[in-house]
Protein backbone atom coordinates (compact mmCIF):
# COMPACT_ATOMS: atom_id res chain seq x y z
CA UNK A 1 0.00 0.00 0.00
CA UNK A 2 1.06 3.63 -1.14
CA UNK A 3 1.12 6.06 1.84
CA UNK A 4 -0.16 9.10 0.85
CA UNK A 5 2.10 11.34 2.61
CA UNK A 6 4.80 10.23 -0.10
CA UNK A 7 3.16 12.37 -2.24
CA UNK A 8 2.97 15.41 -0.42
CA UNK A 9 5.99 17.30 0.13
CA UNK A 10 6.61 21.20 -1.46
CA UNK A 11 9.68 19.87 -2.83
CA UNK A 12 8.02 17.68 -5.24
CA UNK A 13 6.97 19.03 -8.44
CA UNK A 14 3.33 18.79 -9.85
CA UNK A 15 2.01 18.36 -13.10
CA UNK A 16 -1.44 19.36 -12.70
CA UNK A 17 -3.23 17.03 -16.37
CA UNK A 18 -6.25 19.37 -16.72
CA UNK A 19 -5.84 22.42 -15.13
CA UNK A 20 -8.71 25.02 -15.74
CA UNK A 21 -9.50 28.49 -15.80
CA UNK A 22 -12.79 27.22 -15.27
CA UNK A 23 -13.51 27.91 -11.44
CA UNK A 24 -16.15 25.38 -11.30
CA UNK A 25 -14.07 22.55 -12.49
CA UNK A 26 -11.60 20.50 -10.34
CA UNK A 27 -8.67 21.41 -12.41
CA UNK A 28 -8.80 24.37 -11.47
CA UNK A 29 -9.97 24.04 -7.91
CA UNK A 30 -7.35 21.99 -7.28
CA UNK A 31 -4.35 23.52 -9.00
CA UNK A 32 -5.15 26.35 -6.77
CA UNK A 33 -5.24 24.86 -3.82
CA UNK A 34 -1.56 23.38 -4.56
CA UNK A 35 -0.43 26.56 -5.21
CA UNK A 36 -1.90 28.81 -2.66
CA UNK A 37 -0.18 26.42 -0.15
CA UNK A 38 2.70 26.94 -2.02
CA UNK A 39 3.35 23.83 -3.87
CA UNK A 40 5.24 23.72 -7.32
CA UNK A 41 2.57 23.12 -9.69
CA UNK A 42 2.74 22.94 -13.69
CA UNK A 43 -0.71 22.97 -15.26
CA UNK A 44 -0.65 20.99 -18.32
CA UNK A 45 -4.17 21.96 -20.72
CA UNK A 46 -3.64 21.61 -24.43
CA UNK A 47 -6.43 24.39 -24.65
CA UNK A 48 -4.97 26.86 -22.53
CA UNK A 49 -1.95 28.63 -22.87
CA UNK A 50 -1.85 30.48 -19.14
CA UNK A 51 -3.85 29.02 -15.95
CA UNK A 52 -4.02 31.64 -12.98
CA UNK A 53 -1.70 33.54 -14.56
CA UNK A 54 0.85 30.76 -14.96
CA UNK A 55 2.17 29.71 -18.34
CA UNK A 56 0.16 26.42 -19.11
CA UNK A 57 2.19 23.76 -20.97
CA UNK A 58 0.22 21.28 -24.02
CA UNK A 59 1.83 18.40 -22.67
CA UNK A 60 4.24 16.96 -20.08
CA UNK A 61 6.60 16.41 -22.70
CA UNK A 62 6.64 20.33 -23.51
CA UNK A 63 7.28 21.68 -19.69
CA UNK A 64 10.62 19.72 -20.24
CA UNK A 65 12.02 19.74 -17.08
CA UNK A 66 11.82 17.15 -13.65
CA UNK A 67 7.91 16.08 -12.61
CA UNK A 68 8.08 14.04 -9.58
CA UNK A 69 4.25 13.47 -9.41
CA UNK A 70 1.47 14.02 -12.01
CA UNK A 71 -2.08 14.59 -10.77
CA UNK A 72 -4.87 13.68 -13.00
CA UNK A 73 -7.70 15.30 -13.28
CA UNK A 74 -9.04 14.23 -16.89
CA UNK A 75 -11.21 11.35 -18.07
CA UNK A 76 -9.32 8.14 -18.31
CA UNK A 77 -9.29 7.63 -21.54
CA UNK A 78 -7.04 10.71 -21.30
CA UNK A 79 -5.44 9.53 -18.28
CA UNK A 80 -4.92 6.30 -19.92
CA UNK A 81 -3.29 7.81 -23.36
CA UNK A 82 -0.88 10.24 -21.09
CA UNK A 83 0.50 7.61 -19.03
CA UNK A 84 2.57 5.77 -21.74
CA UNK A 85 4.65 9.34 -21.57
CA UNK A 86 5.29 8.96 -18.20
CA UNK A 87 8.00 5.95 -19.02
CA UNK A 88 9.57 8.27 -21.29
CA UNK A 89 10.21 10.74 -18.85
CA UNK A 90 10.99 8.41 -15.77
CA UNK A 91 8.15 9.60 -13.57
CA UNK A 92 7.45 7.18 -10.97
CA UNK A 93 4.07 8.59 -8.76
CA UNK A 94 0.79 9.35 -9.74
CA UNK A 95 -2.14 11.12 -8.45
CA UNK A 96 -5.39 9.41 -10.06
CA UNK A 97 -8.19 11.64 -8.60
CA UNK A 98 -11.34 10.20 -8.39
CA UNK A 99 -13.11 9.34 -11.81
CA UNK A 100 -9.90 9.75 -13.81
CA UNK A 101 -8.84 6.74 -13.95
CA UNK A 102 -10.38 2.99 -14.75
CA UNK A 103 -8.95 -0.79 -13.81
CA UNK A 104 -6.93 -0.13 -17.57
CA UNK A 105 -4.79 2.98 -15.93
CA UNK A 106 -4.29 0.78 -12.35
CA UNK A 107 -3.11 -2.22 -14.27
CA UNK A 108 -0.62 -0.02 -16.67
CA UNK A 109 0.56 1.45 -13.30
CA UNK A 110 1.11 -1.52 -11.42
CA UNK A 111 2.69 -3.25 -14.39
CA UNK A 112 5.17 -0.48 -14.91
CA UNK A 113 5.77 0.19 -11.15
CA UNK A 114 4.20 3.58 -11.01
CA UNK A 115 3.45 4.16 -7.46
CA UNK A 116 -0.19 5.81 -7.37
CA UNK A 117 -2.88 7.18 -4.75
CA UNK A 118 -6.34 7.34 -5.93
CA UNK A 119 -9.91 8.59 -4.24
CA UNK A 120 -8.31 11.27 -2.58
CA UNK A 121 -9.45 14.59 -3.43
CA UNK A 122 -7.44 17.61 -2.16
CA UNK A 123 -10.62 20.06 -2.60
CA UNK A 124 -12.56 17.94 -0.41
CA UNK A 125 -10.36 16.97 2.02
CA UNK A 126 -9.75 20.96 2.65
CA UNK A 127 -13.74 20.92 2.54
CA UNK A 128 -13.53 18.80 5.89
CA UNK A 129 -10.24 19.67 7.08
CA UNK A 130 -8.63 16.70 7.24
């Protein structure tokens, strides 16, 4: 079992898959979370070309520098099609938040050794507290 406080540390860099403008989405709800608490986040939107301000990248491959941990917040069919890349650029830890990802993205992530948390959602967990 993954504990989740292996993925939390501000040292870490975040690629946020599907950050938003959009304040009523989770991409961006999220992203700015992260960052308010002043985590290193990257938001990665092929549609976008800032989020909050920051310059948004089209894919992980374009940011082109370390990722220690990519959150998704995309269907997963996206997820799915994204996490091939991840091999590529040696990123072992993944954030699958809840309904990004299916038994397909587990099973490429546990066949590849991808260490992954899933059903936890930042926004709501900051909702409640903790």
């Amino acid at each position: 079992m993954v504990d989740i406080k292996d993925f939390f540390d501000k040292k870490f860099t975040y690629a946020i898959i599907g950050a938003s403008n959009n304040e009523e989405k989770y991409g961006f709800k999220i992203y700015e979370i992260l960052k308010q608490n002043n985590f290193k986040v990257i938001p990665i939107n092929p549609k976008e070309k800032l989020i909050q301000g920051d310059k948004c990248y089209k894919s992980l491959e374009d940011y082109g520098d370390k990722i220690d941990i990519v959150d998704f917040i995309v269907p997963p069919k996206v997820t799915f099609h994204i996490l091939e890349s991840l091999l590529k650029l040696n990123i072992k830890k993944v954030w699958f938040q809840p309904g990004s990802y299916d038994e397909k993205c587990e099973k490429f992530a546990k066949k590849n050794k991808i260490k992954y948390i899933k059903e936890f959602c930042l926004y709501k967990k900051m909702l409640n507290k903790f």
